[in-house]
Protein backbone atom coordinates (compact mmCIF):
# COMPACT_ATOMS: atom_id res chain seq x y z
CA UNK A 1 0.00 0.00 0.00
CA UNK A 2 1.28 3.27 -0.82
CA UNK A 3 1.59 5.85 1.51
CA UNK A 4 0.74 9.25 1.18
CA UNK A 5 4.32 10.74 0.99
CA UNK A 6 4.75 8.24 -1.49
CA UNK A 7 2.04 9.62 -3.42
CA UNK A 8 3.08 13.17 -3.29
CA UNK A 9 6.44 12.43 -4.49
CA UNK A 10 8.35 12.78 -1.47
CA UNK A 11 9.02 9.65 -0.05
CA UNK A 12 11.76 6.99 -0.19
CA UNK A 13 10.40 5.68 -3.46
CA UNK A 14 8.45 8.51 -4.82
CA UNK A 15 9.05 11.41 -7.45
CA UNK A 16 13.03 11.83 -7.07
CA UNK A 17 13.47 10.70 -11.01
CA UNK A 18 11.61 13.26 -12.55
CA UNK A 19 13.20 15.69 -10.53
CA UNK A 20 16.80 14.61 -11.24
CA UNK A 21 15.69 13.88 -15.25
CA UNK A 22 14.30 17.91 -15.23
CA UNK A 23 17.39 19.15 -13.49
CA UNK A 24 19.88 17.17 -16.00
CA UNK A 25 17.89 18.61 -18.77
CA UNK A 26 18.78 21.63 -17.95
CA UNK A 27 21.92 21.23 -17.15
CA UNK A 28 22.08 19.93 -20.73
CA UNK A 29 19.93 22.94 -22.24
CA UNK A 30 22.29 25.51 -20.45
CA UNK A 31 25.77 23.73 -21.55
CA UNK A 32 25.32 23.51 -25.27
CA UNK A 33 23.96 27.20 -25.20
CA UNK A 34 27.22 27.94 -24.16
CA UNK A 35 28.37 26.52 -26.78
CA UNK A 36 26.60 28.49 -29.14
CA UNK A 37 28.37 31.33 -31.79
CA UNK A 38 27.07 34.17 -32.84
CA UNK A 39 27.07 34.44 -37.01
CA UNK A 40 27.66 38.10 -36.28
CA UNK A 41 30.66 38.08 -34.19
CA UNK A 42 34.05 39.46 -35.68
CA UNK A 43 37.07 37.23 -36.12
CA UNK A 44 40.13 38.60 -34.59
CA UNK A 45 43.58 38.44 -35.92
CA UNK A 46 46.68 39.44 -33.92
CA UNK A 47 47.68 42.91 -34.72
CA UNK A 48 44.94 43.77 -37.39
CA UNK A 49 42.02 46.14 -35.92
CA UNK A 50 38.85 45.53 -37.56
CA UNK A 51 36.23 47.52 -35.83
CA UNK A 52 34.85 50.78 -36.90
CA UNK A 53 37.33 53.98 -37.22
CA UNK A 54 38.78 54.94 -34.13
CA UNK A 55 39.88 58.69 -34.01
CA UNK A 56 42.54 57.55 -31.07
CA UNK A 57 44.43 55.74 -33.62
CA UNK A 58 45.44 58.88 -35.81
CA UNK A 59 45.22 60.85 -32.40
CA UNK A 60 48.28 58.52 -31.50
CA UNK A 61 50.83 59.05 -34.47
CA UNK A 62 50.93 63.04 -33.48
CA UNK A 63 54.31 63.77 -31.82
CA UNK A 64 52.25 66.16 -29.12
CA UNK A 65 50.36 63.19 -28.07
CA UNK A 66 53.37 60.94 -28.53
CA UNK A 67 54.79 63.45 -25.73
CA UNK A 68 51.83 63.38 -23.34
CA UNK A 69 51.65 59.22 -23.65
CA UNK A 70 55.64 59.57 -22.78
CA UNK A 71 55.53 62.36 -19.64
CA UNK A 72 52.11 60.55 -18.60
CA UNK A 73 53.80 56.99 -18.19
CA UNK A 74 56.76 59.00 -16.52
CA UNK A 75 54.91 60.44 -13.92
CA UNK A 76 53.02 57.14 -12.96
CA UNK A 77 56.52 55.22 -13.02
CA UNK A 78 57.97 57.44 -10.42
CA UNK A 79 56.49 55.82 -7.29
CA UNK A 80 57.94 52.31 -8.01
């Protein structure tokens, strides 16, 4: 005779299996979503930028801001 914690799914015997089969499910659901690749992402290669323009880039080659970068990185050297 079954009892009624049985019934309900929370005895010894009772309801544990769906439980664990719903839980590895979605363990399963959430690891190959990980998985997953955007079509849209961008393919990076070392050294080659390929976003959008960035103004910092031809900011950079000026000798003033060469100048700043260098007296910048000075002054937060000093300390160490």
């Amino acid at each position: 005779m079954r009892t009624r914690a049985t019934q309900l799914g929370t005895g010894p015997r009772g309801g544990g299996a769906p439980l664990f089969r719903t839980a590895m499910l979605a363990l399963l659901c959430l690891g190959l979503s990980a998985c997953y690749e955007s079509p849209g992402a961008t393919h990076f290669q070392p050294g080659v930028y390929k976003g959008a323009s960035d103004p910092l880039l031809e900011k950079e080659r000026m000798p003033k801001q060469q100048e700043a970068l260098r007296e910048r990185f000075r002054m937060a050297s000093k300390d160490r």
